[in-house]
Structures are given as structure tokens and as C-alpha cells.
Protein backbone atom coordinates (compact mmCIF):
# COMPACT_ATOMS: atom_id res chain seq x y z
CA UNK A 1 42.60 -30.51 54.43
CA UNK A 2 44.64 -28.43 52.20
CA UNK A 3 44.16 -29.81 49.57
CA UNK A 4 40.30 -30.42 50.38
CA UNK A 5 40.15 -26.50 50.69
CA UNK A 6 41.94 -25.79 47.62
CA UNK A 7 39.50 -27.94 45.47
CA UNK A 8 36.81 -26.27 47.55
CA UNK A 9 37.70 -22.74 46.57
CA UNK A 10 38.56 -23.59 43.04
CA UNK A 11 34.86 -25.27 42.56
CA UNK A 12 33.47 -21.51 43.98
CA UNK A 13 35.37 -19.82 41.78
CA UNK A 14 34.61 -22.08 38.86
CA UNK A 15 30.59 -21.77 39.46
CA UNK A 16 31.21 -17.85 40.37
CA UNK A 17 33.18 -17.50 36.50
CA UNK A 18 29.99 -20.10 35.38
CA UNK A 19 27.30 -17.31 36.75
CA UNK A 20 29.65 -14.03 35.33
CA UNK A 21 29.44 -16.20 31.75
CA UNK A 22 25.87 -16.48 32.14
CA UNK A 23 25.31 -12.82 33.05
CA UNK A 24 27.56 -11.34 29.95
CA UNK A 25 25.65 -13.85 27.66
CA UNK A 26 22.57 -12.70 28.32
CA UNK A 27 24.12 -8.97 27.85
CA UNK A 28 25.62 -10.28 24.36
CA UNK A 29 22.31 -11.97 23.40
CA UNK A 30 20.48 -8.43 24.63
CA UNK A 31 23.30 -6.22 22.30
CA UNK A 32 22.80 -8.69 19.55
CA UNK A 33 18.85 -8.01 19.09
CA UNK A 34 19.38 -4.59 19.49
CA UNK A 35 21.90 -4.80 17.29
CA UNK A 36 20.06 -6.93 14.73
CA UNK A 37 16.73 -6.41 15.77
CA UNK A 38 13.35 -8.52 14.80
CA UNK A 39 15.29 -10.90 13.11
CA UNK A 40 16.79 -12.10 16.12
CA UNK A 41 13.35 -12.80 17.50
CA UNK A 42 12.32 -16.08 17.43
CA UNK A 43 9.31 -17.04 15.21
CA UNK A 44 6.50 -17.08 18.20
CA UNK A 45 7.76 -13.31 19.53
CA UNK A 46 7.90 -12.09 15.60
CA UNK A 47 4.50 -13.28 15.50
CA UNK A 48 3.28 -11.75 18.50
CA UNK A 49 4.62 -8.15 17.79
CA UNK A 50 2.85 -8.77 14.57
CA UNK A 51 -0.22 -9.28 15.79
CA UNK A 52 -0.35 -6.58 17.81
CA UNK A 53 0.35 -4.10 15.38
CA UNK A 54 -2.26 -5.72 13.42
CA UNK A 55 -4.94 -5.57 16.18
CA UNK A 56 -4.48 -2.04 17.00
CA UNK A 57 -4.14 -0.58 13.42
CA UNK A 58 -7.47 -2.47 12.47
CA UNK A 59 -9.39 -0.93 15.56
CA UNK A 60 -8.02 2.41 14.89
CA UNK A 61 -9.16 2.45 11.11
CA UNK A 62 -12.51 1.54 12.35
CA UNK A 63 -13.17 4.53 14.50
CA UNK A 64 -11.47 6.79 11.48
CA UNK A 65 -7.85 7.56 13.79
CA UNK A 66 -4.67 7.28 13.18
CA UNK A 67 -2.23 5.59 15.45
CA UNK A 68 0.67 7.91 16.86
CA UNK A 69 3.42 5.68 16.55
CA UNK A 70 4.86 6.51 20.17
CA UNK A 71 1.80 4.86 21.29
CA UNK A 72 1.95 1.76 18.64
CA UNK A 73 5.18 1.55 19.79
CA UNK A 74 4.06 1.77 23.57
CA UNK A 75 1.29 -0.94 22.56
CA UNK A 76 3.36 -3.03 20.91
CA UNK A 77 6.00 -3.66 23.68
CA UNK A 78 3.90 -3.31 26.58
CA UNK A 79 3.83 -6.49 28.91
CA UNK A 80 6.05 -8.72 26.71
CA UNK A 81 9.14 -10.28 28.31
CA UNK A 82 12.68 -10.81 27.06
CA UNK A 83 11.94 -8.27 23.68
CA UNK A 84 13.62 -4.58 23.93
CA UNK A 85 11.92 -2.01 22.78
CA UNK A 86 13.97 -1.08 19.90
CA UNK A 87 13.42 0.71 16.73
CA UNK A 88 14.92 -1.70 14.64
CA UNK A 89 13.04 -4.69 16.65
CA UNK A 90 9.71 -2.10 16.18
CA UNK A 91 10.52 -1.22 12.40
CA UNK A 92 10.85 -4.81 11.28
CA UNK A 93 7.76 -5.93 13.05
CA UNK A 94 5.95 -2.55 11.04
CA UNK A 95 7.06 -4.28 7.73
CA UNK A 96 5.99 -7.67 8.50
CA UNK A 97 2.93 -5.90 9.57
CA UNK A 98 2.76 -4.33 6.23
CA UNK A 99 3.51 -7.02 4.21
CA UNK A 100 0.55 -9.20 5.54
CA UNK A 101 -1.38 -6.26 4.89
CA UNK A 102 -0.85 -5.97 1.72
CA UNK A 103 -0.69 -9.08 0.13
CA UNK A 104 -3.95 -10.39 2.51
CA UNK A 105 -6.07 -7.32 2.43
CA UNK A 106 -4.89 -4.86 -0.05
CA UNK A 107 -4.46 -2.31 2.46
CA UNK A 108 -1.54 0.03 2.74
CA UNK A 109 0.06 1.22 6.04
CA UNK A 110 0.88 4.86 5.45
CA UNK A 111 3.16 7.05 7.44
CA UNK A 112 2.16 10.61 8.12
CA UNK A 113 3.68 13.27 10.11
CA UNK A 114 2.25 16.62 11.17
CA UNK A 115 3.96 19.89 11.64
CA UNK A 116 4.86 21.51 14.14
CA UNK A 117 3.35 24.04 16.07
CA UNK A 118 4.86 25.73 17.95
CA UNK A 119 6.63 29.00 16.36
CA UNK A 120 10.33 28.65 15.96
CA UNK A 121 12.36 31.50 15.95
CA UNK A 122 9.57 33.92 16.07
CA UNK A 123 7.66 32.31 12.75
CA UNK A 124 4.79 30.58 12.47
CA UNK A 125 5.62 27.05 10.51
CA UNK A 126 3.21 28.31 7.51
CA UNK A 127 5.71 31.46 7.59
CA UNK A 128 9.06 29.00 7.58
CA UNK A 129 7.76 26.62 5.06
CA UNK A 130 7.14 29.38 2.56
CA UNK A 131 10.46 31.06 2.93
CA UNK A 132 12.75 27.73 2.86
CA UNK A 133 14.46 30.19 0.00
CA UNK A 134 15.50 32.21 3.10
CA UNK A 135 17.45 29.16 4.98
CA UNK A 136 14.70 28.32 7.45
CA UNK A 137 14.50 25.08 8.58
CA UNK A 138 10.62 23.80 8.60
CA UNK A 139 10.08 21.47 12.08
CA UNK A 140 8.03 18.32 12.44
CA UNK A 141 6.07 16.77 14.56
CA UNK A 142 3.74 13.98 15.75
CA UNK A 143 4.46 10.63 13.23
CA UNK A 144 1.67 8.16 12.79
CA UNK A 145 0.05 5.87 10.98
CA UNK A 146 -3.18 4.82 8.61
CA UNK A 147 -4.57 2.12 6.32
CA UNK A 148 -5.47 3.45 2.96
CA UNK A 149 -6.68 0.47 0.24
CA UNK A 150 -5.06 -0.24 -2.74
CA UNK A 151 -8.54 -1.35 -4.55
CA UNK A 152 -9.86 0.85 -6.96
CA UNK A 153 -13.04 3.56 -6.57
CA UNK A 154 -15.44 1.48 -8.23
CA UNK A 155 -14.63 -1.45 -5.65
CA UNK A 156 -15.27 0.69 -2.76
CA UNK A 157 -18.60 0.26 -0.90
CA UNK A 158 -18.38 3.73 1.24
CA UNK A 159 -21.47 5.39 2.94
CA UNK A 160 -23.66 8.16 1.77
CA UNK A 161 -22.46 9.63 4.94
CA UNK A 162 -19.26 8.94 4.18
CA UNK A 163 -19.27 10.36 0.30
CA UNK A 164 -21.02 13.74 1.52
CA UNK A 165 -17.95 14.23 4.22
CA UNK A 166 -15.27 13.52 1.68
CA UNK A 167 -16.83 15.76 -0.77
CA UNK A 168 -16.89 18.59 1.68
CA UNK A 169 -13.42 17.83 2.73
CA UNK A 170 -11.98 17.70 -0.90
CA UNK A 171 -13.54 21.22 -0.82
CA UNK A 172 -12.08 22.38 1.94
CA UNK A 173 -9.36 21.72 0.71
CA UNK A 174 -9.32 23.29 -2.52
CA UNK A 175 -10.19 26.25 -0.70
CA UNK A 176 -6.93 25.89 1.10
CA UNK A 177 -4.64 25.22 -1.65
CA UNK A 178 -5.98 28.31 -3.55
CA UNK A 179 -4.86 30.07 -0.52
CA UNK A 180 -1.05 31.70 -0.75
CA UNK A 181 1.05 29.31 1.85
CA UNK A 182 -1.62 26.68 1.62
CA UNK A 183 -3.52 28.07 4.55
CA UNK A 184 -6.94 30.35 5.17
CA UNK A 185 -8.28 31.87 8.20
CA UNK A 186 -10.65 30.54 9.75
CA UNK A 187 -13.35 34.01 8.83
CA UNK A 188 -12.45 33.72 5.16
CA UNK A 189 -13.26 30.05 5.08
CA UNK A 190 -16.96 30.41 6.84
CA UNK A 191 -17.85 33.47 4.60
CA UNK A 192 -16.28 31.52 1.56
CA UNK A 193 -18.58 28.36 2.63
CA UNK A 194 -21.19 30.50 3.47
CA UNK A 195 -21.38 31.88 -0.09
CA UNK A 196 -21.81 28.69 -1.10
CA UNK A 197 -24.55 28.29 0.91
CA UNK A 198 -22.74 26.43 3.71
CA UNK A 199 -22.91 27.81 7.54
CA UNK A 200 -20.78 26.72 9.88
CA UNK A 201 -22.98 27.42 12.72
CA UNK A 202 -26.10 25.78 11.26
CA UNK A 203 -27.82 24.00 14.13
CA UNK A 204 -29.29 21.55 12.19
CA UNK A 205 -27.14 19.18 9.78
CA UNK A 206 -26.75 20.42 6.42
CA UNK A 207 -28.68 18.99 3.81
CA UNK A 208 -25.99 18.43 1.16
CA UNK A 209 -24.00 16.88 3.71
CA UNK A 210 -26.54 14.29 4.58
CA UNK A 211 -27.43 15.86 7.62
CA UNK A 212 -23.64 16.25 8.75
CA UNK A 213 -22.65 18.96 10.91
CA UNK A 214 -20.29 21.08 9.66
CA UNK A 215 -19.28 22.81 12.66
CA UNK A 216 -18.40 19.40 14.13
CA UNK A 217 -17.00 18.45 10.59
CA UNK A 218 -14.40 21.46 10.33
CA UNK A 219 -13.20 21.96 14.30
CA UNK A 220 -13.35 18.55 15.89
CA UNK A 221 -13.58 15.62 13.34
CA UNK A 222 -11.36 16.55 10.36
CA UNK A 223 -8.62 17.65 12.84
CA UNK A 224 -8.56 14.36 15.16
CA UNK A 225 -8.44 12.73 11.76
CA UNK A 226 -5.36 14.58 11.09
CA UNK A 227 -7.10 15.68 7.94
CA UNK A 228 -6.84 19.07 8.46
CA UNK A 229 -4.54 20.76 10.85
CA UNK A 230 -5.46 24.79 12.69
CA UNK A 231 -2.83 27.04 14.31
CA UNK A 232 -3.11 30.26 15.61
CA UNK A 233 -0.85 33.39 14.98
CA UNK A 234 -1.58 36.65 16.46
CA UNK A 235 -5.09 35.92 17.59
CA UNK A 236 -6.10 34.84 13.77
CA UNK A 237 -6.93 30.98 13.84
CA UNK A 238 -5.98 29.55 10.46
CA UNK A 239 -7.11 26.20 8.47
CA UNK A 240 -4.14 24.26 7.15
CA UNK A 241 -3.97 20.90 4.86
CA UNK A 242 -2.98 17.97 7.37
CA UNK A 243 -0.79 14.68 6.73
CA UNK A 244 -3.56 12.13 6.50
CA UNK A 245 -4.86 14.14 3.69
CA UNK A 246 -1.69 14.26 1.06
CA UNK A 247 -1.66 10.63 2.32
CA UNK A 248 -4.71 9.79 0.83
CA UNK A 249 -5.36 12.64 -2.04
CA UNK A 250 -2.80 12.65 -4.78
CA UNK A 251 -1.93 16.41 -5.58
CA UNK A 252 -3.76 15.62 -9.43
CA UNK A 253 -7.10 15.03 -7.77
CA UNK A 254 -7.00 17.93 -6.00
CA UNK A 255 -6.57 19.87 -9.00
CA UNK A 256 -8.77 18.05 -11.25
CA UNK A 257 -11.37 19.28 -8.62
CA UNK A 258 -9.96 22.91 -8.93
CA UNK A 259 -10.38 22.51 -12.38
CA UNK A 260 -13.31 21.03 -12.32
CA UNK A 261 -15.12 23.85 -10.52
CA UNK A 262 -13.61 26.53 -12.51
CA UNK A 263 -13.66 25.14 -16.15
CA UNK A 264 -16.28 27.32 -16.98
CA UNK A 265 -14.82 30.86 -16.87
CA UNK A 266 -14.09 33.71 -18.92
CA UNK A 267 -10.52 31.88 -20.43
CA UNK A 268 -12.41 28.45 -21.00
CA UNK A 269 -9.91 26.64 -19.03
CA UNK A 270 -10.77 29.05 -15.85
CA UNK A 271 -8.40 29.59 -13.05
CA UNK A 272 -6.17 25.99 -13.90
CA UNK A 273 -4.82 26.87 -16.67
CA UNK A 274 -1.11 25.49 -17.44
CA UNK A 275 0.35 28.60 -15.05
CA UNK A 276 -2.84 28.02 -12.97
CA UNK A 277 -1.81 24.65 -12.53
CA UNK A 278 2.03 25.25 -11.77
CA UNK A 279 1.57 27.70 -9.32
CA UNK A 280 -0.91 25.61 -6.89
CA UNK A 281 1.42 22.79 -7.30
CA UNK A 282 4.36 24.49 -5.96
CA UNK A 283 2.16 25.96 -3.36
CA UNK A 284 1.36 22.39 -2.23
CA UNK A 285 5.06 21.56 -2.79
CA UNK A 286 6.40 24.49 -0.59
CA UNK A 287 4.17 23.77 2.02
CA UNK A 288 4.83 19.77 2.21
CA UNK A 289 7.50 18.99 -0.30
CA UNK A 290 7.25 17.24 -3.25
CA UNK A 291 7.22 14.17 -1.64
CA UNK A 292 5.33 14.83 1.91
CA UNK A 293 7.61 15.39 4.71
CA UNK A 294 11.12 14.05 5.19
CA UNK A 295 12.05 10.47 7.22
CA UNK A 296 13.62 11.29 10.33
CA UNK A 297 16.43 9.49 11.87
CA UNK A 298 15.24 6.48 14.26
């Protein structure tokens, strides 16, 4: 019986050690795709992350959003089993994601990332980003995503619709860059646009816009759009460039447009001039950076 007993107990113990294996591999296999991330996936879960990225990019870009990425990244994981939600698991699946894109479609997947707005430290952000000199620190804020194409103007097939509102955005803009700090209240831009023979509060759609209302143009659509991004300081509400928009105009055609519209004063080369030129460029540069704004850690 002793010995019966003994072999009994040292079969429990054996399974019990068996189960304790089991339970650290599955931690080890768990560390080991976080620690490697989607290449530890097999080839069916790679695929599936894929595809949802794909799916829910494509359906944004049709209805003219971008994608927050906390909510790709809420997508993307959401009801799948044995995958972590990870950012290295999430950022390889994003370049998979891109390169199908790419080399299927010739269609980019862009990062943007507004600003911030709340004030920090008693500033407004369009105060801190023109006195970096100063040692402020600019803040960040919402990162998402859009698909720009990689195929020339002449290959596009856009709207009439679709012209008229880019043309009145690329003017809007302009209107902002000439601005000091890349930003214009919201009563200068109206009278400015007004001038020009463009009312804000026109009931009807405006003509040059193809019946497009610019009310709904300038406060609802070109914000959601992240084109364009408003803030408020001291009760003035002010019009500033958003992250879609450097995503998708290059700081040259914005002032080839500039220049463009002004060619034809007193100097002969109008407002852009070589100084002209240099000074909206670093206006643009202090208010984004040369290159947009900075990666953050993941």
C-alpha cells in the first residue's frame, strides 16, 4: 500500500508540474508575441488583422474621415482570440496594411496628428509653437490616419463638387498661412472671404462653389476632415491649418497659389518674392515643423 500510495502521489505531482508547464508556456508564448509582435502571428491571424485594417480604412476614405488610430486599433483587436493588443503586433499589421496598399492600389496610408488644445501653461498652442525660441514645448494630440494616391493629377477623376471644395480650401488656406502664427480669426476670415465676394452666411450655396455651402464647408466639414482645425482664446475663435492638410498639400503648392494670386502687383513678383517666400515658409515651419509633427513613442 505504501508503495501503491507513493506512486499515487508522485503521478499527482507529475500531472500537477505537467499543468504548471502548460500554464508558464502559454505565459512564454504570450511574452514572446509581445515581445516580437506580428511576426509571431501565424499566417491566418496576420491575415486577418490585415484585413481589417484594410476594411475600415477603405470605408473611412469613402465618407472623406480619417481613422483615429485608438479606434483602428480598438477595431482591429476587437473580438479576436489568442492576439494581444500590442503596438508592435498593431504596427506590423499597419505596414503589411500599407504595403498591399501600395503596391495593389497606389494608395498611401498617411499618419497625421493634430494639436493640442487645450492651453498649457497659460498659452494657447498657436502662442507655444511660435515661441519654441523661448523653450516651450508644443503638445500633441489625436493621431490618425488617411489614404492619399500616389497617381498623378491628370489620372484623377474627382467631382466638380469635389474641385470647387478643394479650391476653396486651398484658399483658405492661403489666407491662413499669410496670417502671423499660421492662424486668423474667425471675423477676419468672413470679411476677407466676403471681399471676395464669398459670405459665410449665404443661405443658398454659393455659385462658385457649385452650390456648396460655405458655412457648412468652413465650421463642420473641413474640421471633421481634420483639414482645418479652430480653437478659441479669450472669446476670439481662430481658423488654424489642420494635419490632413500638410498631409496632402506640399508647402510648394501652397505657395505657388500665393504666388499665383499675387503675381500681378506693384514689384512684378507681388507679395512672394524670394523674402516673400522665406518668411511664409518658416511660418508654416514654426507652426508644424519642417517635417509635420514629431513620432511619438509607442
Amino acid at each position: 500500500m505504501g508503495r501503491r500510495g507513493s506512486r499515487t502521489q508522485s503521478n499527482r505531482t507529475s500531472q500537477s508540474q505537467n499543468v504548471m508547464n502548460d500554464e508558464e508556456m502559454a505565459d512564454f508564448d504570450r511574452a514572446s508575441q509581445a515581445e516580437s509582435g506580428f511576426a509571431a502571428l501565424s499566417e491566418a491571424q496576420q491575415d486577418e488583422l490585415v484585413k481589417r485594417i484594410l476594411r475600415f480604412l477603405h470605408f473611412r476614405h469613402f465618407r472623406k474621415r480619417p481613422v483615429k488610430r485608438t479606434e483602428l486599433n480598438s477595431f482591429v483587436f476587437k473580438n479576436i482570440p489568442n492576439i494581444r493588443s500590442t503596438p508592435r503586433v498593431f504596427n506590423g499589421a499597419l505596414e503589411k496594411a500599407r504595403h498591399f496598399f501600395r503596391t495593389n492600389l497606389g494608395v498611401e496610408i498617411k499618419e497625421i496628428q493634430k494639436l493640442t488644445k487645450r492651453k498649457i501653461g497659460g498659452h494657447s498652442r498657436s502662442t507655444i509653437g511660435t515661441s519654441a525660441s523661448q523653450g516651450n514645448s508644443l503638445g500633441y494630440g489625436a493621431k490618425g490616419y488617411v489614404l492619399t494616391t500616389t497617381l498623378p493629377n491628370a489620372h484623377r477623376h474627382e467631382t466638380p463638387e469635389l474641385l470647387c471644395e478643394i479650391g476653396f480650401l486651398t484658399l483658405v488656406a492661403a489666407l491662413i498661412a499669410l496670417q502671423p502664427g499660421c492662424r486668423i480669426e474667425e471675423d477676419t476670415l468672413r470679411h476677407t472671404l466676403a471681399r471676395l465676394g464669398v459670405y459665410v452666411r449665404e443661405k443658398q450655396g454659393h455659385k462658385q462653389l457649385n452650390g456648396g455651402n460655405v458655412k457648412e464647408l468652413l465650421e463642420n466639414k473641413f474640421i471633421d476632415m481634420w483639414y482645418l482645425e479652430r480653437e478659441k482664446e479669450d472669446n476670439i475663435t481662430y481658423y488654424l491649418l489642420g494635419p490632413r492638410l500638410r498631409a496632402e498639400f506640399s508647402d510648394e503648392d501652397l505657395l505657388e497659389f500665393i504666388h499665383a494670386v499675387y503675381k500681378d502687383g506693384p514689384s512684378g513678383h507681388g507679395l512672394l518674392d524670394e523674402t516673400g517666400r522665406n518668411e511664409i515658409k518658416a511660418r508654416l515651419d514654426a507652426a508644424w515643423g519642417p517635417d509635420g509633427p514629431p513620432e511619438e513613442p509607442q
